[in-house]
C-alpha atoms as a PDB file:
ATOM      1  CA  UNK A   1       0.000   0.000   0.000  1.00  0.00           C
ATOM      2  CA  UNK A   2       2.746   2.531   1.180  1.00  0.00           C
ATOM      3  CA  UNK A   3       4.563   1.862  -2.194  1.00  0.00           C
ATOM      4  CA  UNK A   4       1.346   2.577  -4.030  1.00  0.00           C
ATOM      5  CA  UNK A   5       1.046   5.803  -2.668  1.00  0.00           C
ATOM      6  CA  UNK A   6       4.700   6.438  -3.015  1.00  0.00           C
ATOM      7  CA  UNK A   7       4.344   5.387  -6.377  1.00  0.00           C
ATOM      8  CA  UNK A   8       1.010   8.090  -7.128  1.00  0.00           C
ATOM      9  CA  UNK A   9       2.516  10.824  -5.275  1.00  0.00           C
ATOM     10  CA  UNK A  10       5.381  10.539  -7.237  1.00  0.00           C
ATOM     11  CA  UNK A  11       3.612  10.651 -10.811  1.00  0.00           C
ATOM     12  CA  UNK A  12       1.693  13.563  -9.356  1.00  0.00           C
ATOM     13  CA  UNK A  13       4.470  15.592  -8.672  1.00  0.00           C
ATOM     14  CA  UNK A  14       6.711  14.358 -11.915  1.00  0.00           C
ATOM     15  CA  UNK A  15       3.804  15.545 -14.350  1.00  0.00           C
ATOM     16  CA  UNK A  16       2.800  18.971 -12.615  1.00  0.00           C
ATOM     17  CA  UNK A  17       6.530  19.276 -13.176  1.00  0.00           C
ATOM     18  CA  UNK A  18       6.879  18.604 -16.590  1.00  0.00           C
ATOM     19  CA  UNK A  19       3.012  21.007 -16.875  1.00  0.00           C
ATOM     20  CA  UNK A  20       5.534  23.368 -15.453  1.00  0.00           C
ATOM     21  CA  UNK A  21       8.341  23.121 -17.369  1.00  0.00           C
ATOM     22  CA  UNK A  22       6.495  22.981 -20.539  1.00  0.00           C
ATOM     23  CA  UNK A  23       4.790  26.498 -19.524  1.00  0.00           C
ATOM     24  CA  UNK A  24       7.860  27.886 -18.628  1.00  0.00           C
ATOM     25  CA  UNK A  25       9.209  27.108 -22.493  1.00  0.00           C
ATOM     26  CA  UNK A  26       5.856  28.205 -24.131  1.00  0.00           C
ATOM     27  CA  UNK A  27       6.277  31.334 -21.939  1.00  0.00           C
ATOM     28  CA  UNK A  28       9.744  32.185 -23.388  1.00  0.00           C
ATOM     29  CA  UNK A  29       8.862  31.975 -26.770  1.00  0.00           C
ATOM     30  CA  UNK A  30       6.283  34.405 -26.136  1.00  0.00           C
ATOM     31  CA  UNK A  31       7.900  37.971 -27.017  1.00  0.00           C
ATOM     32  CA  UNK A  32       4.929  40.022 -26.984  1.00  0.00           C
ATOM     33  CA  UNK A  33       5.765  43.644 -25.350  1.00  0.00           C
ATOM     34  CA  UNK A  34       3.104  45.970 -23.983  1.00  0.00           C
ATOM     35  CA  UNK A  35       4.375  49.619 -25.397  1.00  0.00           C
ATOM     36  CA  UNK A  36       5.435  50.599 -28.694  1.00  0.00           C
ATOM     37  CA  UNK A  37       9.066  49.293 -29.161  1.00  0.00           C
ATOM     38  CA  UNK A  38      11.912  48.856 -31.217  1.00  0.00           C
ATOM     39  CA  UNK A  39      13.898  45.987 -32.039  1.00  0.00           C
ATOM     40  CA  UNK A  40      17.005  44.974 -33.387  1.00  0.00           C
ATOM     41  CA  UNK A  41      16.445  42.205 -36.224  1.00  0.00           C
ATOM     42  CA  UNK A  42      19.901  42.612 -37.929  1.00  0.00           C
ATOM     43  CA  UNK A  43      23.466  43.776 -37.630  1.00  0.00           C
ATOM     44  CA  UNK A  44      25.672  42.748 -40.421  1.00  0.00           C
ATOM     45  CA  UNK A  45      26.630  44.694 -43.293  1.00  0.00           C
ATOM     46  CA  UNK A  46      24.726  43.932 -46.350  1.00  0.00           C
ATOM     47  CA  UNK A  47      26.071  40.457 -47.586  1.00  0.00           C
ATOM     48  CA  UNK A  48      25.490  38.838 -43.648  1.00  0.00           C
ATOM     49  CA  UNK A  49      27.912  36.912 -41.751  1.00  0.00           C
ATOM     50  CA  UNK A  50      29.444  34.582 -42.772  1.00  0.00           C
ATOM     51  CA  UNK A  51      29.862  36.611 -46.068  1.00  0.00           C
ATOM     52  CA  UNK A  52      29.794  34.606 -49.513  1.00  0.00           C
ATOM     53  CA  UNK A  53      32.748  32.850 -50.290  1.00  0.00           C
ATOM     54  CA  UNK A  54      34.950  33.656 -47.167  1.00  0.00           C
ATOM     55  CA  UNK A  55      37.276  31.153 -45.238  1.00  0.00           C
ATOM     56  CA  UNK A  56      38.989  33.293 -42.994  1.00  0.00           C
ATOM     57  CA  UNK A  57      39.162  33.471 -39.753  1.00  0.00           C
ATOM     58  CA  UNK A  58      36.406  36.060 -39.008  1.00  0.00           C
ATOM     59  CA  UNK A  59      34.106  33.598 -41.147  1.00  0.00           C
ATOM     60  CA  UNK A  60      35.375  29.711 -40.826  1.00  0.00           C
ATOM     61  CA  UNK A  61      33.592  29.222 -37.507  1.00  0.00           C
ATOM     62  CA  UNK A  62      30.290  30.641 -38.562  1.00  0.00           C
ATOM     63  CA  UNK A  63      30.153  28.174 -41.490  1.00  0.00           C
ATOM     64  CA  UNK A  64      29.961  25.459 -38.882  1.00  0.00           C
ATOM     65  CA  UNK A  65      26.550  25.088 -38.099  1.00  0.00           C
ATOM     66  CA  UNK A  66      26.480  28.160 -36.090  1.00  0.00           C
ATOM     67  CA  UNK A  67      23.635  30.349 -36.249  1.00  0.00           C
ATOM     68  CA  UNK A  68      24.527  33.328 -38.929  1.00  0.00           C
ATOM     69  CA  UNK A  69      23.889  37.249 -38.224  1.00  0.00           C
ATOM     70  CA  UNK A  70      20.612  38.618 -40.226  1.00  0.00           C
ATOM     71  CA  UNK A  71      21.613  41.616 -42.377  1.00  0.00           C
ATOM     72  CA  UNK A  72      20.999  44.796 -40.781  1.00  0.00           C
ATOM     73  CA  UNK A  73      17.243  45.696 -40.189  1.00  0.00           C
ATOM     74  CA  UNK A  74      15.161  47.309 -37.206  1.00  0.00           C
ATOM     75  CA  UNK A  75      11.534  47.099 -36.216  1.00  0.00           C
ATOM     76  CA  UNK A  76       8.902  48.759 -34.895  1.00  0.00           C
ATOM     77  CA  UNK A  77       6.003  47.779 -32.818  1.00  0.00           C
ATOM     78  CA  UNK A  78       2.779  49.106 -31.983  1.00  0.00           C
ATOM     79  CA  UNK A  79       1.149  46.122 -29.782  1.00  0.00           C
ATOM     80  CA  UNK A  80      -1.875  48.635 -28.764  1.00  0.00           C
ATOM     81  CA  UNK A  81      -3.053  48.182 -32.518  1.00  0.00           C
ATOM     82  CA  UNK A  82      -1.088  45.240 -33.685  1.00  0.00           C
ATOM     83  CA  UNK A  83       0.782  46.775 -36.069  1.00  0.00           C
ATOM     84  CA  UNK A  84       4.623  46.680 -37.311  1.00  0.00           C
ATOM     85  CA  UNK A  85       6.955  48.436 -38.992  1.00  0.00           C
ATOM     86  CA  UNK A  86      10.514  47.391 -40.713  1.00  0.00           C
ATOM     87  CA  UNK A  87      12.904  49.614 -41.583  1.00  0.00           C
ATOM     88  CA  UNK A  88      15.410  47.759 -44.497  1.00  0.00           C
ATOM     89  CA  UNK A  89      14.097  45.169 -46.575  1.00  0.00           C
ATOM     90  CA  UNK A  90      16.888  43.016 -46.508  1.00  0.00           C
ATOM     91  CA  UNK A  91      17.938  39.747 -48.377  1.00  0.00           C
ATOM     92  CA  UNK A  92      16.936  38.373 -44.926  1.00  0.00           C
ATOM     93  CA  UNK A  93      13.747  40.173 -44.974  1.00  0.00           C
ATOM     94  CA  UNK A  94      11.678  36.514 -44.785  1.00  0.00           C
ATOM     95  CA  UNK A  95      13.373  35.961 -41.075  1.00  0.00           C
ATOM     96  CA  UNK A  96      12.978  39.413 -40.266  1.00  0.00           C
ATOM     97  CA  UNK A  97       9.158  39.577 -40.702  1.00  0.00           C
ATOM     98  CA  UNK A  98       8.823  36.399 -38.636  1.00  0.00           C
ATOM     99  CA  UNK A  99      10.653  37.702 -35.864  1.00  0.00           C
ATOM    100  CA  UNK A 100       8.885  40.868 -35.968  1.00  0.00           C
ATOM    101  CA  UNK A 101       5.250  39.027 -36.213  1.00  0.00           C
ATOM    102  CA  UNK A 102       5.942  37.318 -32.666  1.00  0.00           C
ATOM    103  CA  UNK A 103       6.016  40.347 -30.655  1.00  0.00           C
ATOM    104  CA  UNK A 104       2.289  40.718 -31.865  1.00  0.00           C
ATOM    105  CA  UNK A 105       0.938  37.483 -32.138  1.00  0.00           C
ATOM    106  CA  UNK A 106       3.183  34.374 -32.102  1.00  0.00           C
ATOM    107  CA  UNK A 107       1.575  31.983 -33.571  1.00  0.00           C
ATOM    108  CA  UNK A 108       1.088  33.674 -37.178  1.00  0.00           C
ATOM    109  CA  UNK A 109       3.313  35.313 -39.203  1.00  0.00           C
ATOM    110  CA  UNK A 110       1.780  39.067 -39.866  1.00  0.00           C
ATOM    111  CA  UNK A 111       3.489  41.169 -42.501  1.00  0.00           C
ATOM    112  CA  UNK A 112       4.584  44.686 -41.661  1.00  0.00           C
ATOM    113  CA  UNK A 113       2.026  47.606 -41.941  1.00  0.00           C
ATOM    114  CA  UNK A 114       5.255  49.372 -43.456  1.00  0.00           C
ATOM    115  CA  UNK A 115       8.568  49.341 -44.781  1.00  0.00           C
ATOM    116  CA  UNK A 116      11.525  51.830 -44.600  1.00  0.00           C
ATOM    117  CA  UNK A 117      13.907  52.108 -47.249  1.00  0.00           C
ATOM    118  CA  UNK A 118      17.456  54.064 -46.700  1.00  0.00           C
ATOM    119  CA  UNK A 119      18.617  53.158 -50.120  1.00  0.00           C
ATOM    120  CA  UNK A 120      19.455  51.103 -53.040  1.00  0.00           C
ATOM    121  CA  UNK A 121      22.360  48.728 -51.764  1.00  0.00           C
ATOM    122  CA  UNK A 122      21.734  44.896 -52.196  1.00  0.00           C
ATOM    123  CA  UNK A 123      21.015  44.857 -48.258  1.00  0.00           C
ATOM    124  CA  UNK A 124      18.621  47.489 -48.148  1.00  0.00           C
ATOM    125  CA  UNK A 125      16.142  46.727 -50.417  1.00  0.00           C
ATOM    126  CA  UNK A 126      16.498  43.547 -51.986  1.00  0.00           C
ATOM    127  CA  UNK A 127      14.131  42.044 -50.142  1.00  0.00           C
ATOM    128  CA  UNK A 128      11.726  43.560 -51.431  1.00  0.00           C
ATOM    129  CA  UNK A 129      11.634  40.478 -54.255  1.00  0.00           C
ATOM    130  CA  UNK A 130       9.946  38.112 -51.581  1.00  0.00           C
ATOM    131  CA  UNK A 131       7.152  40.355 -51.793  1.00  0.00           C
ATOM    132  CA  UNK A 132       6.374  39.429 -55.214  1.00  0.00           C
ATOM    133  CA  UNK A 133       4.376  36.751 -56.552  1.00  0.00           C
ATOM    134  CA  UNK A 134       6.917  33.758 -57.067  1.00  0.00           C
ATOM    135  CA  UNK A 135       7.268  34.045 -53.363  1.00  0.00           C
ATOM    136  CA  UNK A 136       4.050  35.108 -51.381  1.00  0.00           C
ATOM    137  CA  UNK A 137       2.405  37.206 -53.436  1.00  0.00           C
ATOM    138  CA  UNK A 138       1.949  40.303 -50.819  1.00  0.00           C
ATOM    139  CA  UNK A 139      -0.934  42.631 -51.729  1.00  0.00           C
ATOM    140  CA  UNK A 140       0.039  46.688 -51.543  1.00  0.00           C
ATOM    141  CA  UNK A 141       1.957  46.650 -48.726  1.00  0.00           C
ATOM    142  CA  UNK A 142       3.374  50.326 -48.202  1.00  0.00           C
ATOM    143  CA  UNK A 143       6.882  51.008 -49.274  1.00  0.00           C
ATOM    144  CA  UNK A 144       7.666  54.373 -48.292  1.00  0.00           C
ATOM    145  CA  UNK A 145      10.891  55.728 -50.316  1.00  0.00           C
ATOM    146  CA  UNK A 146      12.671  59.042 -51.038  1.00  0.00           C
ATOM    147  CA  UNK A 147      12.025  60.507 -54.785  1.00  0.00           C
ATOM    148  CA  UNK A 148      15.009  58.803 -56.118  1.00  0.00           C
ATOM    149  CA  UNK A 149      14.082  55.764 -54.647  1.00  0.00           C
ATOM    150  CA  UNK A 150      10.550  55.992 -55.675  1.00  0.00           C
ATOM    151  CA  UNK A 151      11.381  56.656 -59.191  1.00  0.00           C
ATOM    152  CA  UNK A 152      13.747  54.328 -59.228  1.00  0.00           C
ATOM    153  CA  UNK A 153      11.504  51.397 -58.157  1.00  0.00           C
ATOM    154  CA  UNK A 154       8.927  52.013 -60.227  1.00  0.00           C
ATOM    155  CA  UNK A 155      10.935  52.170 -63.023  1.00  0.00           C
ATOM    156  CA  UNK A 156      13.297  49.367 -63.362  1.00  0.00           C
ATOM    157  CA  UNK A 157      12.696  45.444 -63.256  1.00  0.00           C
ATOM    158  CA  UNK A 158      11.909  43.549 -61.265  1.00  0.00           C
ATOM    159  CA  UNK A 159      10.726  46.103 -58.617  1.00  0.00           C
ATOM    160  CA  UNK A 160       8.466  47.815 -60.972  1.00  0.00           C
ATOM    161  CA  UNK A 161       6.303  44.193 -61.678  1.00  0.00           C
ATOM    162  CA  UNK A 162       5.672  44.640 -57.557  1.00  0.00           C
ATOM    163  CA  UNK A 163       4.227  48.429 -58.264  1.00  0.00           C
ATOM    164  CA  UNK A 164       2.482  47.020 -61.267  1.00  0.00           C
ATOM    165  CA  UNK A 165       0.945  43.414 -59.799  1.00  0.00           C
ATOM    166  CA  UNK A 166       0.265  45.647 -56.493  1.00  0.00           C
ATOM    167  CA  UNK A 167       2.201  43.720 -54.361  1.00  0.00           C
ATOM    168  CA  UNK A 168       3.970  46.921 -53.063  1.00  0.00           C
ATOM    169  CA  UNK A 169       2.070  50.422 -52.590  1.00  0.00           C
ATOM    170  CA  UNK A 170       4.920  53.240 -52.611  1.00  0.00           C
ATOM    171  CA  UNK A 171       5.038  55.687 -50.909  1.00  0.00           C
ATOM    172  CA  UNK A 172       6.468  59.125 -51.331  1.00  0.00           C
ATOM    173  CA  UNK A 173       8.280  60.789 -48.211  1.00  0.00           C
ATOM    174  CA  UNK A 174      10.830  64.056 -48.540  1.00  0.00           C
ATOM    175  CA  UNK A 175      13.834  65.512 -47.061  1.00  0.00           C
ATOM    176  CA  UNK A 176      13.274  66.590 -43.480  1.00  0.00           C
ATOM    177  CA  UNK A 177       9.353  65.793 -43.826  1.00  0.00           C
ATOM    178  CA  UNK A 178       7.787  64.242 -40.774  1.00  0.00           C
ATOM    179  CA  UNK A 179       5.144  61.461 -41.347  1.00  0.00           C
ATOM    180  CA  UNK A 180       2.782  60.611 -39.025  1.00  0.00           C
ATOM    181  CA  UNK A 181       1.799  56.857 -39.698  1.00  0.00           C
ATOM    182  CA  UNK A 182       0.147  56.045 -36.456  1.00  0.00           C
ATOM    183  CA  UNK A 183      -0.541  58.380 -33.164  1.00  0.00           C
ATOM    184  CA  UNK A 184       2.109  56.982 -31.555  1.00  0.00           C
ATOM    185  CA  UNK A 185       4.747  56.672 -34.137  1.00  0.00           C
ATOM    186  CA  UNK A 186       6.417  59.971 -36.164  1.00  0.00           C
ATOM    187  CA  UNK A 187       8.885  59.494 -38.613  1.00  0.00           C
ATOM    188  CA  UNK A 188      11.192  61.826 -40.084  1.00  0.00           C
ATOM    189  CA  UNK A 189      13.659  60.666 -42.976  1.00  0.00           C
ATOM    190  CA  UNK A 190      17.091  62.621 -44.194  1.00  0.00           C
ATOM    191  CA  UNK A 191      19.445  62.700 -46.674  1.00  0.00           C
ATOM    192  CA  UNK A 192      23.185  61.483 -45.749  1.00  0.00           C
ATOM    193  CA  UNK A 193      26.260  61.225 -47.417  1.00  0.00           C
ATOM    194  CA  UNK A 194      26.838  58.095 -49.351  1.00  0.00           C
ATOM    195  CA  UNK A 195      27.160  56.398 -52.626  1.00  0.00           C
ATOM    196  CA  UNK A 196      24.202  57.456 -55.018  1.00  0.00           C
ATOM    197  CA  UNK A 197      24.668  55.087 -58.093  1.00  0.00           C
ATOM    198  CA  UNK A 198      20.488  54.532 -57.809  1.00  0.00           C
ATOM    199  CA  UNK A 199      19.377  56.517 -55.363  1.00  0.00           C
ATOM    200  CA  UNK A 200      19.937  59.499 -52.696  1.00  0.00           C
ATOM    201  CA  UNK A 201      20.642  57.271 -49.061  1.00  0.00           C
ATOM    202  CA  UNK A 202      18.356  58.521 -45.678  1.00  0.00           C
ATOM    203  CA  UNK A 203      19.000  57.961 -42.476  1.00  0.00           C
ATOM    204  CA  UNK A 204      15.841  57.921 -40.134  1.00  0.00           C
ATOM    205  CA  UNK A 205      14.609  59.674 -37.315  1.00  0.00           C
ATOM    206  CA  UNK A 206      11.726  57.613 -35.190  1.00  0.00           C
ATOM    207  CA  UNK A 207       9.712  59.188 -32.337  1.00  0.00           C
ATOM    208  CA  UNK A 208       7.858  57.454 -30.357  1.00  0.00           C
ATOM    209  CA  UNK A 209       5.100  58.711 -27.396  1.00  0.00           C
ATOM    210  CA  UNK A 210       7.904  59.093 -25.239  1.00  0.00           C
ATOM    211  CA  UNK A 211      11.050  58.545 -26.794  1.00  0.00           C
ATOM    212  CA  UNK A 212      13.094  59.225 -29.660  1.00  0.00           C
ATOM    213  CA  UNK A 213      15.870  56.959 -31.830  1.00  0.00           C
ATOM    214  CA  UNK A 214      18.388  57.555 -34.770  1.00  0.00           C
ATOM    215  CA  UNK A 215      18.714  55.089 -37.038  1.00  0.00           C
ATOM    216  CA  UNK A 216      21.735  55.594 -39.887  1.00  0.00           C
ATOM    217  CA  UNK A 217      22.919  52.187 -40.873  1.00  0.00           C
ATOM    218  CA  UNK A 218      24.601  53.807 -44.267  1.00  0.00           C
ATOM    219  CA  UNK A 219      26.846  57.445 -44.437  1.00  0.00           C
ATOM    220  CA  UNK A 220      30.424  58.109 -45.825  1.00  0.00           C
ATOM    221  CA  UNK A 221      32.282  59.977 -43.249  1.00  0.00           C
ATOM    222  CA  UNK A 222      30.810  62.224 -40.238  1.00  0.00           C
ATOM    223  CA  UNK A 223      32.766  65.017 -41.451  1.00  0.00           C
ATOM    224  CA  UNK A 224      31.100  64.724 -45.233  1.00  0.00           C
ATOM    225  CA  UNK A 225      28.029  65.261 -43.448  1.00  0.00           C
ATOM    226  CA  UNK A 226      26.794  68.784 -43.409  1.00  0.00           C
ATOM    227  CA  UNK A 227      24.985  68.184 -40.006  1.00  0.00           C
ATOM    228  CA  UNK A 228      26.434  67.436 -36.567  1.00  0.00           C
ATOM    229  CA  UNK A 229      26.253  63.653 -35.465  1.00  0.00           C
ATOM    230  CA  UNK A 230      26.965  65.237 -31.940  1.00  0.00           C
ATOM    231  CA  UNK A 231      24.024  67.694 -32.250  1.00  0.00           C
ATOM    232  CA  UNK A 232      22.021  64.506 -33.596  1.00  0.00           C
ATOM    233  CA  UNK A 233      22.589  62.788 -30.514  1.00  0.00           C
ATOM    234  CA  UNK A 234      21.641  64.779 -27.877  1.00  0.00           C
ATOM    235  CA  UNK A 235      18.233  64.958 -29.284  1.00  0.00           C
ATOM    236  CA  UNK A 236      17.725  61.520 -29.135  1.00  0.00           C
ATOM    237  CA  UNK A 237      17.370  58.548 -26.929  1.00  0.00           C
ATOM    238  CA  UNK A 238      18.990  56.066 -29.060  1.00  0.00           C
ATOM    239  CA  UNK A 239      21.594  55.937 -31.789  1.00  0.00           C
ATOM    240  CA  UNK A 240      22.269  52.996 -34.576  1.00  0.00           C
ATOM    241  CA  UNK A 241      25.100  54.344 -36.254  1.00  0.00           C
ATOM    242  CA  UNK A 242      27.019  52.824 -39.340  1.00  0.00           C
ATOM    243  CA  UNK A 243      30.065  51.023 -38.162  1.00  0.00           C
ATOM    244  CA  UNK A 244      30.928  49.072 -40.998  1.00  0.00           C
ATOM    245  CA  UNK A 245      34.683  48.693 -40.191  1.00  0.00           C
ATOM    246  CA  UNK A 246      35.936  49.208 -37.109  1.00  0.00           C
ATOM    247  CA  UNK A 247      39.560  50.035 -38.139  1.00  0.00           C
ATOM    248  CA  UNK A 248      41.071  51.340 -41.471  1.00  0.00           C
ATOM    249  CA  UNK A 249      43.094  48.342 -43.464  1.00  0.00           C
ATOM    250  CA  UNK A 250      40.505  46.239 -41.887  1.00  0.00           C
ATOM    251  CA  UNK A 251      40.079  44.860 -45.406  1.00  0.00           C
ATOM    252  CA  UNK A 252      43.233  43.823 -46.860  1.00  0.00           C
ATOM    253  CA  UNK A 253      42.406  42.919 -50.551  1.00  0.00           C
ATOM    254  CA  UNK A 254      40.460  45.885 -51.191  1.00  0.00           C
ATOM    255  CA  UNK A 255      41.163  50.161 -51.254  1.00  0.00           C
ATOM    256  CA  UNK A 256      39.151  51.516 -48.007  1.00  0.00           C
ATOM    257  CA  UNK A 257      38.895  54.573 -49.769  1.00  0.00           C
ATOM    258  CA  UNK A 258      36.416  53.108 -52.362  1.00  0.00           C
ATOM    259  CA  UNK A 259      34.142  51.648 -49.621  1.00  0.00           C
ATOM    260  CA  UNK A 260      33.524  54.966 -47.484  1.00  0.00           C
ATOM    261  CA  UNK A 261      32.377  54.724 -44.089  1.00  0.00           C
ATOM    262  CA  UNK A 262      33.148  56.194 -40.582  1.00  0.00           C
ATOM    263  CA  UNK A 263      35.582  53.825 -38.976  1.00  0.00           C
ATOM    264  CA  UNK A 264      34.221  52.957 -35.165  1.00  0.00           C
ATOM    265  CA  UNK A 265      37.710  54.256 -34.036  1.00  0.00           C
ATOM    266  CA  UNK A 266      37.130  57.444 -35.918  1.00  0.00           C
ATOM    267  CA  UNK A 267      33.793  57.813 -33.943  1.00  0.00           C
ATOM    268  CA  UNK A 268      35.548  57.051 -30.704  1.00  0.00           C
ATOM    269  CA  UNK A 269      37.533  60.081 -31.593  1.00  0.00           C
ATOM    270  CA  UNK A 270      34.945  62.115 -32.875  1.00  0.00           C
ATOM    271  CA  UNK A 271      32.590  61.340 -29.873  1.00  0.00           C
ATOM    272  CA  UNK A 272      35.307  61.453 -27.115  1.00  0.00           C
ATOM    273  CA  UNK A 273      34.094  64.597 -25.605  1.00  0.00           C
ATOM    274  CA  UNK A 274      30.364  64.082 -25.315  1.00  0.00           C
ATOM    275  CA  UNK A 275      29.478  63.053 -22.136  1.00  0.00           C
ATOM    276  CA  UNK A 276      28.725  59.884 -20.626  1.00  0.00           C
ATOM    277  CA  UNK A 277      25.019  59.803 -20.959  1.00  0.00           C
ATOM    278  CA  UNK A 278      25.274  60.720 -24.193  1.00  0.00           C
ATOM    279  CA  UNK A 279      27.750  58.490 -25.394  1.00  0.00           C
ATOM    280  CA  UNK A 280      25.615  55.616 -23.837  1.00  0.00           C
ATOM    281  CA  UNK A 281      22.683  56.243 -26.362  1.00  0.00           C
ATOM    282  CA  UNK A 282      25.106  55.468 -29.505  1.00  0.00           C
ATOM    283  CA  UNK A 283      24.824  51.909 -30.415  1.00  0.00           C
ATOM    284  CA  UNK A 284      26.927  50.769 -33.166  1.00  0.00           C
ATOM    285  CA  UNK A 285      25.547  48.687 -35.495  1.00  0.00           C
ATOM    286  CA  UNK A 286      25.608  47.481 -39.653  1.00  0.00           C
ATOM    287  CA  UNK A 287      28.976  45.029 -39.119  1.00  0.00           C
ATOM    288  CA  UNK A 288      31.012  43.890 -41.727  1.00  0.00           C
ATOM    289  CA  UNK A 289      32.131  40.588 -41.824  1.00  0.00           C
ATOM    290  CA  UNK A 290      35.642  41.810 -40.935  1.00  0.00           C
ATOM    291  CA  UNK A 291      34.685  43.861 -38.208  1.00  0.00           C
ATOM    292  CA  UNK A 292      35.891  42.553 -34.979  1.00  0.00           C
ATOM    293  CA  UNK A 293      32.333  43.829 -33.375  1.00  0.00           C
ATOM    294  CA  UNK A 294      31.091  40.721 -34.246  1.00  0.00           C
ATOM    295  CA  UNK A 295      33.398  38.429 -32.211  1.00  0.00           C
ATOM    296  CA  UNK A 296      31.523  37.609 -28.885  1.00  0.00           C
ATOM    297  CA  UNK A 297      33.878  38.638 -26.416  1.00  0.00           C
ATOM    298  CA  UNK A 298      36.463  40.453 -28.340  1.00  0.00           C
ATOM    299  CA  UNK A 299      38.541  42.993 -27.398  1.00  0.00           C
ATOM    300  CA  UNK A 300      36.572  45.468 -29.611  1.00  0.00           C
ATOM    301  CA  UNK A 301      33.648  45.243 -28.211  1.00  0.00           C
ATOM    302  CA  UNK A 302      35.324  45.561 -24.441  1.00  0.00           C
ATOM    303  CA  UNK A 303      36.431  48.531 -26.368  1.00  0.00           C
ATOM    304  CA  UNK A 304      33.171  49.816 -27.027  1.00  0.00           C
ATOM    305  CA  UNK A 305      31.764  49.137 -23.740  1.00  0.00           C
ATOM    306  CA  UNK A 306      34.536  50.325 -21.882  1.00  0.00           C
ATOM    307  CA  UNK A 307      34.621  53.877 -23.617  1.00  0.00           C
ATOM    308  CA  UNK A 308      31.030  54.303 -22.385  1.00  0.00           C
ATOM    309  CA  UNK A 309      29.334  53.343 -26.048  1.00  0.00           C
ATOM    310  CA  UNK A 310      27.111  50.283 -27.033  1.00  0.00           C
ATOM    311  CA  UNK A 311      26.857  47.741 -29.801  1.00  0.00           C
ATOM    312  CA  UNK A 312      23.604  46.283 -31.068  1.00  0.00           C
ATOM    313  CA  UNK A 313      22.443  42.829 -31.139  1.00  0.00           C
ATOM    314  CA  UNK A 314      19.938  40.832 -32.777  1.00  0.00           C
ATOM    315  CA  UNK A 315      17.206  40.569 -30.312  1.00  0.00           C
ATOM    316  CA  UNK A 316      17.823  43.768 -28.199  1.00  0.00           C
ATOM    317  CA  UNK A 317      14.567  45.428 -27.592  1.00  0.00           C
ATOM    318  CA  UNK A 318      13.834  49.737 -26.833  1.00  0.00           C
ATOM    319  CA  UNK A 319      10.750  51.228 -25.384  1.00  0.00           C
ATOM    320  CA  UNK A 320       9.984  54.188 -27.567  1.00  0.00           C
END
């Protein structure tokens, strides 16, 4: 008898464990978040890591079954109204919208209300193609792009068959123009520095109800730009900046010179004399393959951190 009830009291405790357990996992693939937010959903430079073709050091390891990094992309998310955002439409874009879609419902895969374009580099817009009807065959989902951009898409295949098919719905923002596209959400785009073969390249400015974020994946050099990335700062609560390379030679088959972009140690520089609150809103992100940033535990990113800055991370979430 005593082993009998030994026997049931153990079952009884064994499966309200496992009830448990099981709960606890369900519960922490639940992501939902209760005010509008932004998240990071990418941090590589256009062609991801592990980049095509490379067998180097900063790449062997990630070809070995480790998870890669998404190209660089951010989201927004209104959970009030169950609506999203996605700034970049990236050759990643299908992972990206997934990832997005849980914070609202996570059992469905909800395409974004909008999407953001900076530019026309092949990590910026690209994405655009799974939009289209060989993949799933999206019906006018807002693209909101910069004149260039705008003309540019509707006039050149295959992004012009999306226009055409109404898979995509552009949409025309300007220079400094705020755009209201929800009463929470305000967004502001402007022109930076950086190579126009297609198209003029924004960065983006994103207020929320409460607070505000930079987001400029993409410029040349700080000093090309007319405006002050200091000044920029200060008015904001968050900053993505571009740090593509985080040291000059960083690439040693190719000229540096041809591939413009503020070197993270030329930022340290630049930003050495803002103060420490300030610095601690600046969060590099949009990594090259080469860039050390991307080494868990390197000495760049103690670097980073220990000169009062940030670097983004897939996953990393901001209350606006």
């Amino acid at each position: 008898m005593f082993n009998k009830i030994t026997f049931l009291l153990l079952f009884l405790v064994l499966t309200t464990c496992d009830k448990k357990i099981n709960n606890s996992e369900n519960s922490s693939r639940i992501k939902a978040v209760s005010k509008t937010s932004l998240v990071i959903l990418g941090t590589a430079q256009d062609a991801g890591y592990p980049q095509i073709g490379c067998t180097k050091s900063c790449c062997i390891n990630k070809w070995n079954g480790k998870k890669s990094t998404l190209v660089t992309s951010i989201g927004v998310i209104e959970p009030k109204e169950k609506k999203t955002y996605l700034f970049e439409a990236t050759p990643d874009i299908k992972f990206q919208i997934k990832e997005l879609s849980s914070y609202i419902d996570n059992n469905s895969i909800q395409l974004p209300n909008g999407i953001f374009l900076t530019h026309a580099h092949i990590g910026h817009y690209t994405g655009l193609m799974e939009l289209g009807r060989e993949a799933i065959n999206a019906k006018n989902i807002q693209v909101f792009s910069m004149p260039r951009m705008f003309k540019y898409l509707s006039s050149n295949g295959p992004w012009n068959q999306l226009v055409e098919l109404g898979n995509i719905d552009l949409k025309p923002i300007s220079n400094n123009i705020e755009i209201s596209i929800s009463s929470n959400l305000k967004i502001t785009p402007f022109i930076v520095p950086h190579r126009e073969e297609y198209t003029e390249t924004v960065g983006y400015k994103i207020k929320g109800p409460h607070k505000t974020a930079l987001f400029i994946p993409d410029i040349d050099k700080w000093e090309k730009w007319k405006i002050s990335i200091e000044d920029e700062i200060k008015k904001v609560d968050y900053a993505f900046l571009d740090a593509t390379f985080y040291k000059n030679g960083e690439v040693g088959n190719r000229d540096m010179s041809e591939i413009p972009h503020p070197f993270v140690e030329e930022s340290f520089k630049r930003l050495k004399n803002m103060t420490s609150n300030d610095k601690s809103k600046v969060y590099f992100i949009h990594f090259n393959h080469t860039n050390p940033l991307l080494q868990k535990n390197s000495k760049a990113q103690n670097e980073v951190i220990n000169l009062g800055f940030n670097f983004a991370k897939e996953g990393l979430i901001f209350e606006l």
